[in-house]
Protein backbone atom coordinates (compact mmCIF):
# COMPACT_ATOMS: atom_id res chain seq x y z
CA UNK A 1 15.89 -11.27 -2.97
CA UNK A 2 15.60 -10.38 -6.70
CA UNK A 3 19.13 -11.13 -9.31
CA UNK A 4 18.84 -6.90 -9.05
CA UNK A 5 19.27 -7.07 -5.70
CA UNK A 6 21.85 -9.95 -5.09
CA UNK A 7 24.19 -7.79 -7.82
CA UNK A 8 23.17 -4.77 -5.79
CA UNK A 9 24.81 -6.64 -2.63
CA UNK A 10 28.00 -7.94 -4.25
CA UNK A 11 28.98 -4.78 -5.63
CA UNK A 12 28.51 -3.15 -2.02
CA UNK A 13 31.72 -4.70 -1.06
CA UNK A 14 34.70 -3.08 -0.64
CA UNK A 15 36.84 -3.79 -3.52
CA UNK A 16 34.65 -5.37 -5.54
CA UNK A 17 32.91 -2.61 -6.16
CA UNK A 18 32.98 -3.22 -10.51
CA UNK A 19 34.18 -6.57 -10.84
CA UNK A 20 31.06 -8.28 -10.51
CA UNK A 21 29.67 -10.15 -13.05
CA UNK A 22 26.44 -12.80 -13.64
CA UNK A 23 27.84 -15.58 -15.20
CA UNK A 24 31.02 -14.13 -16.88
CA UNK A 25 32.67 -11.16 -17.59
CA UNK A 26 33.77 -10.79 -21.34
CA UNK A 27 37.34 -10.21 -20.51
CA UNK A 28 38.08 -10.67 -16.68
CA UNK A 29 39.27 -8.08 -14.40
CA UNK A 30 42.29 -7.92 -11.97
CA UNK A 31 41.79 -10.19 -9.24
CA UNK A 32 39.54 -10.49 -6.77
CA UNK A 33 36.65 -10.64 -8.59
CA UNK A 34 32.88 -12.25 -9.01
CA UNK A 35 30.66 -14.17 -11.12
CA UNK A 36 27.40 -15.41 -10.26
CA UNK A 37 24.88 -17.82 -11.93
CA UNK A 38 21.80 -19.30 -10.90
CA UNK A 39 21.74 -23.07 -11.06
CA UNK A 40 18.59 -24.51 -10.36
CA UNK A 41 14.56 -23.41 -8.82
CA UNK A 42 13.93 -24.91 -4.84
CA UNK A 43 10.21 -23.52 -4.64
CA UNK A 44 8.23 -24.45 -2.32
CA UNK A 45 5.18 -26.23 -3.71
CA UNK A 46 2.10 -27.66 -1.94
CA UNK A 47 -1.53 -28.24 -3.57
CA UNK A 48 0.09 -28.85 -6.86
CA UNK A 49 1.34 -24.57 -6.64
CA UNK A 50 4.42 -22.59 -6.21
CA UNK A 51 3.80 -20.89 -3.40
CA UNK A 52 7.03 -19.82 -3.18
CA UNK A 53 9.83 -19.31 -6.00
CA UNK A 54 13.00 -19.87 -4.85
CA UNK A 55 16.78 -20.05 -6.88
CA UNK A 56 19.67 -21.76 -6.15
CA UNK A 57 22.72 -19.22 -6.93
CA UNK A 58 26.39 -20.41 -6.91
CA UNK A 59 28.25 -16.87 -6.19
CA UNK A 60 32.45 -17.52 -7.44
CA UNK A 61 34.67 -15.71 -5.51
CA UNK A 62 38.30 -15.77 -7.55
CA UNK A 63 41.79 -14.78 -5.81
CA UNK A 64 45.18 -15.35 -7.21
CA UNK A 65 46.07 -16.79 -3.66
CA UNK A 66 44.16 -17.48 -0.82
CA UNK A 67 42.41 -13.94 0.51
CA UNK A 68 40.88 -14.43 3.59
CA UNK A 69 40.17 -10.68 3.86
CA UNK A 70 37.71 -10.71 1.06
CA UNK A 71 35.73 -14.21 1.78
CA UNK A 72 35.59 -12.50 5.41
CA UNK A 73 33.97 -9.40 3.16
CA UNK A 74 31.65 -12.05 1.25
CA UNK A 75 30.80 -13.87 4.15
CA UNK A 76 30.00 -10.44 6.27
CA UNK A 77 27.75 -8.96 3.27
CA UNK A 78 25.49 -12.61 2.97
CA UNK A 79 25.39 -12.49 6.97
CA UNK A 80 24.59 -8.72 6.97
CA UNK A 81 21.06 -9.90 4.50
CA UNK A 82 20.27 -13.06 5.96
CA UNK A 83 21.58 -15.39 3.69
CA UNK A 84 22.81 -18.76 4.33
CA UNK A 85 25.85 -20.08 2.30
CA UNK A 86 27.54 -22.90 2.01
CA UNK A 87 30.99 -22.58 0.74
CA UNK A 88 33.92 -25.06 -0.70
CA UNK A 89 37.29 -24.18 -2.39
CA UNK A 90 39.00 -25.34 -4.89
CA UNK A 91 42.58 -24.10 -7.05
CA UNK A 92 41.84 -24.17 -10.74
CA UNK A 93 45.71 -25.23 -12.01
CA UNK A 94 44.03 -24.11 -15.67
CA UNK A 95 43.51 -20.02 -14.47
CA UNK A 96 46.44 -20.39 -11.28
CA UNK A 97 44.17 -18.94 -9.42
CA UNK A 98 41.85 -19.89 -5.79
CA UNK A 99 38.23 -19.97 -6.42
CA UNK A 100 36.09 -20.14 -3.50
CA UNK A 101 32.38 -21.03 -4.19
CA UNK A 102 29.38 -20.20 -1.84
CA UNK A 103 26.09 -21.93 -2.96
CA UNK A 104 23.23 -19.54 -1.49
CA UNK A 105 19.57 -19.41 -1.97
CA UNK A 106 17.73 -16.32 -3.23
């Protein structure tokens, strides 16, 4: 799965539609929203080669409280393409807001 493509998938949910952003948005929308960022290669090497190029993605769900409807919409969307997540959540007291991150591999 391309960044294209990953973008392609997170805007296909319902509601999020335009609030999608990779990295940051200049001025952020209404709540719920999403910014993604890649954070580091996994390839898989062997012979001294990448064979395969892979990216570690961390996709940010935000929520000004806790929206179970739309990680259920997140979670359906990776499931739907075959991606595995892992996923923690924190409140940022800075933003009042819920951020739920899902670390995924594209």
């Amino acid at each position: 799965m391309t960044n294209t493509e990953l973008y392609n998938a997170l805007t296909s949910i319902p509601g999020l539609e335009n609030k999608v952003a990779f990295r940051a948005f200049p001025e952020a929308p209404a709540f719920p929203y999403i910014c993604y960022l890649p954070t580091s290669s996994r390839n898989f090497t062997a012979d001294n080669k990448v064979y395969a190029p892979f990216m570690a993605v961390q996709v940010e769900l935000y929520t000004a409280a806790k929206d179970e409807a739309t990680e259920q919409q997140v979670e359906a969307m990776f499931n739907g393409h075959d991606i595995p997540y892992e996923k923690s959540e924190y409140f940022l007291d800075s933003e009042n807001c819920y951020e739920v991150l899902y670390e995924i591999t594209i």
